[in-house]
Protein backbone atom coordinates (compact mmCIF):
# COMPACT_ATOMS: atom_id res chain seq x y z
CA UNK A 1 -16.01 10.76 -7.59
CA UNK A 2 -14.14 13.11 -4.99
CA UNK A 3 -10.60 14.81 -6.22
CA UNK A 4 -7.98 14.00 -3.73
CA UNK A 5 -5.03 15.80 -2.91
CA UNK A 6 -1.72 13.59 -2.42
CA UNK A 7 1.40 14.67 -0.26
CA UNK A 8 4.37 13.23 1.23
CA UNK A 9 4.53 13.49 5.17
CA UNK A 10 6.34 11.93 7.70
CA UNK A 11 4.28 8.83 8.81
CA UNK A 12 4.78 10.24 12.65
CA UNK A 13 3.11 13.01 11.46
CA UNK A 14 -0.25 13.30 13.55
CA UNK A 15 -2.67 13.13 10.86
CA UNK A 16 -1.01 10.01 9.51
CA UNK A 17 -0.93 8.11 13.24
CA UNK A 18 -4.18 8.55 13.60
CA UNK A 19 -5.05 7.09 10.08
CA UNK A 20 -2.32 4.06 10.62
CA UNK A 21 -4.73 3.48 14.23
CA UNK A 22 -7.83 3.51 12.34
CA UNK A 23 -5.87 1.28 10.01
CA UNK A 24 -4.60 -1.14 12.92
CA UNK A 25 -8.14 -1.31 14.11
CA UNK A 26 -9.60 -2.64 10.96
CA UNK A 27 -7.35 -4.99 10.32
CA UNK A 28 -7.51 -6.42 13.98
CA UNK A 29 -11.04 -6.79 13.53
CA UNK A 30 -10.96 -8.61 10.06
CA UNK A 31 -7.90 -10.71 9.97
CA UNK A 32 -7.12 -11.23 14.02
CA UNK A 33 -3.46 -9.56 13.75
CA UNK A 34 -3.09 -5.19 13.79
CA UNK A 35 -0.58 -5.41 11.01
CA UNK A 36 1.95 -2.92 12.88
CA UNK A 37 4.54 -5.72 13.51
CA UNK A 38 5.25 -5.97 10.10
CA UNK A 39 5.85 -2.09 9.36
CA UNK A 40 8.74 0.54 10.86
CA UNK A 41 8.41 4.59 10.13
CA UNK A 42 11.95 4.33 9.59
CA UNK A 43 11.72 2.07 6.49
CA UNK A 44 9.25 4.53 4.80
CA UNK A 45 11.81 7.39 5.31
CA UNK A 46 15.07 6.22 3.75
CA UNK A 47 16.00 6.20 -0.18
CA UNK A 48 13.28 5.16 -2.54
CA UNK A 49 10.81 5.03 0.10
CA UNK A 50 8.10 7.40 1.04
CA UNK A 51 4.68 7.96 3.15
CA UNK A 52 1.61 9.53 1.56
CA UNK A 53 -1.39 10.95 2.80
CA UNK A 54 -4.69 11.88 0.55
CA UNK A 55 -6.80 14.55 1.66
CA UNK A 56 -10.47 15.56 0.63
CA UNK A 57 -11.61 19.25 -0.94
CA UNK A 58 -11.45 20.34 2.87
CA UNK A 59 -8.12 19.26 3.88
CA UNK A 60 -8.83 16.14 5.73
CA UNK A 61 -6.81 13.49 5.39
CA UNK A 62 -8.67 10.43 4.47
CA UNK A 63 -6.12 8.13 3.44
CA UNK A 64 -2.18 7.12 3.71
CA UNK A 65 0.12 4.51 2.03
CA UNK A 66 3.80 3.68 2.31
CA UNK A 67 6.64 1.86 0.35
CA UNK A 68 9.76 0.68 1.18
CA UNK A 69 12.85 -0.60 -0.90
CA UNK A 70 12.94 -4.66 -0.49
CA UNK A 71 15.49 -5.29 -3.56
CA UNK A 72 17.11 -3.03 -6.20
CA UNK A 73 14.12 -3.36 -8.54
CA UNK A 74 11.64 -3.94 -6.17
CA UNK A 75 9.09 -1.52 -3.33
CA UNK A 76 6.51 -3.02 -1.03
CA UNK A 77 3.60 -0.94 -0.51
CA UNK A 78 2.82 -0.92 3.19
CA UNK A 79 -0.08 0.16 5.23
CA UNK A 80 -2.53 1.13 2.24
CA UNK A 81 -5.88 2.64 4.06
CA UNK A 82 -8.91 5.03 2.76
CA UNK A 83 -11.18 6.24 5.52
CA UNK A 84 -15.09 4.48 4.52
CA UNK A 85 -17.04 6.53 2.49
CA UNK A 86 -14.09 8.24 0.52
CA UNK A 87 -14.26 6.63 -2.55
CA UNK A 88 -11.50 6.38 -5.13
CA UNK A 89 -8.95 7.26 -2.32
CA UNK A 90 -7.65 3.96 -2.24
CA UNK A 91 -6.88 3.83 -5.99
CA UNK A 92 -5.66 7.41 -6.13
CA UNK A 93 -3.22 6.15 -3.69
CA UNK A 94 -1.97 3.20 -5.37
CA UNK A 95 -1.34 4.91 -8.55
CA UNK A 96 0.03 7.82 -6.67
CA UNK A 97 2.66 5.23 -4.97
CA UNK A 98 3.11 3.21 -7.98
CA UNK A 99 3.86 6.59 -9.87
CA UNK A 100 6.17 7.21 -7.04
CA UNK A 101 7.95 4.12 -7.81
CA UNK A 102 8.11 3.94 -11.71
CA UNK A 103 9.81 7.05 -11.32
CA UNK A 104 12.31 5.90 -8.94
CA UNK A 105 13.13 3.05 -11.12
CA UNK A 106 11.30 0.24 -9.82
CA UNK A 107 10.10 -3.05 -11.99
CA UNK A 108 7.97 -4.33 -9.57
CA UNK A 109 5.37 -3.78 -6.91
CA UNK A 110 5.14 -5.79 -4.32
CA UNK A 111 2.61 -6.27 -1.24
CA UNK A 112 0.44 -8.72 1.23
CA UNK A 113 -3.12 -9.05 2.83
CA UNK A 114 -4.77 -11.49 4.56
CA UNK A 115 -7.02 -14.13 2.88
CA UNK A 116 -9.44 -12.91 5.73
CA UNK A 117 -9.65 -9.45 4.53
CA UNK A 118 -11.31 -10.52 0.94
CA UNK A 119 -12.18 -6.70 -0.08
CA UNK A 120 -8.66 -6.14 -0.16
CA UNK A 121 -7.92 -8.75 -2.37
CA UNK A 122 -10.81 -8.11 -4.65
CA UNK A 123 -9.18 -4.46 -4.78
CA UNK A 124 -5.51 -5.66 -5.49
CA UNK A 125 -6.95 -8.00 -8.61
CA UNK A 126 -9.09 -5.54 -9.87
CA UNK A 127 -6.14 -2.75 -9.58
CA UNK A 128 -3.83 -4.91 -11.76
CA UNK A 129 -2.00 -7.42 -8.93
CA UNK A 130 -1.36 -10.67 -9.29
CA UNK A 131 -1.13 -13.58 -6.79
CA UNK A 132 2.66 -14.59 -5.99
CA UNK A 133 3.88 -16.75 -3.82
CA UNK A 134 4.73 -15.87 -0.05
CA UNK A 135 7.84 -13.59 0.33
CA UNK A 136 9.65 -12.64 3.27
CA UNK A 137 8.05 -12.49 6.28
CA UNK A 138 5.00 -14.34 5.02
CA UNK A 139 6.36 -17.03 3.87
CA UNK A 140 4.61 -20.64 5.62
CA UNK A 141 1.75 -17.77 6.73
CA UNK A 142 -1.69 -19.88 5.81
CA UNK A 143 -3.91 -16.66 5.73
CA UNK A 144 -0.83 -14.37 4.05
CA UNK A 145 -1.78 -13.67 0.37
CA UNK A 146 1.17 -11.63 -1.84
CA UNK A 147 0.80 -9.72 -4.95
CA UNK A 148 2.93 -7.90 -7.30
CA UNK A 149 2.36 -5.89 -10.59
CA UNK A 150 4.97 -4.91 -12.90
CA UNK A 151 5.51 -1.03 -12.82
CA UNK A 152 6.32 -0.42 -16.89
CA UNK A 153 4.61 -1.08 -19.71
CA UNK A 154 7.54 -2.77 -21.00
CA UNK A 155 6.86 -5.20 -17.97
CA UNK A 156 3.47 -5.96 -18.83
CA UNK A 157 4.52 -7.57 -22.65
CA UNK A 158 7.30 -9.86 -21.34
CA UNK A 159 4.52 -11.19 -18.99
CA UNK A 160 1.51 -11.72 -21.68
């Protein structure tokens, strides 16, 4: 499996628009809806957020993800994408955030995708998520489907 290298950016920067509108264009095609109405740069670039990129043994960035602060214990990952054929950048980017947030103090991950985009949700069950119910936004959204996962082992017990 490829080695990725993972580094904050701006999410204006030009390498991650351009992986956001490869993004947008996937998710138009599989779920009907872009996905950019439900994500601002400038939620990604206050406290206890932050915007990724991965990029490949030549520099090339390949992959982004974002979080954002939605309660005192708890980040939404946002905008989670990995160029085909670039595998394992998804998953180093989860961790990557998910390290991100542990270390900020976080409990709990949260996140949605669409019941129309069943890859993703075979990827968020297999990574450790759980279904929730709707939050937010998606709340009374038929094809919305929310996850979480605790961020600390400690987490994981009071749950088993």
């Amino acid at each position: 499996m490829a080695e990725f290298t993972i580094e904050e950016t701006d999410p204006q920067h030009p390498d991650a628009i351009v992986l956001q509108a490869a993004l947008s264009k996937t998710l138009e095609a599989l779920t009907g809806s872009s996905g950019t109405q439900s994500f601002n740069h400038d939620d990604v670039k206050g406290d206890g957020a932050t915007f990724v990129l991965a990029r490949d043994e030549n520099g090339k960035a390949v992959g982004c993800v974002a979080c954002r602060p939605i309660g005192k214990e708890v980040v939404e990952i946002k905008r989670l994408f990995a160029v085909p054929g670039n595998r394992g950048a998804g998953r180093a980017l989860l961790r990557h955030i998910e390290a991100f947030a542990r270390d900020y103090g976080y409990r709990e991950a949260w996140l949605e995708t669409r019941s129309s985009n069943p890859t993703a949700v075979e990827f968020y069950l297999r990574n450790g998520y759980r279904i929730i119910e709707n939050y937010g936004r998606y709340v009374g959204q038929a094809d919305a489907v929310c996850f979480a996962r605790a961020l600390r082992e400690d987490d994981h017990a009071e749950r088993a």
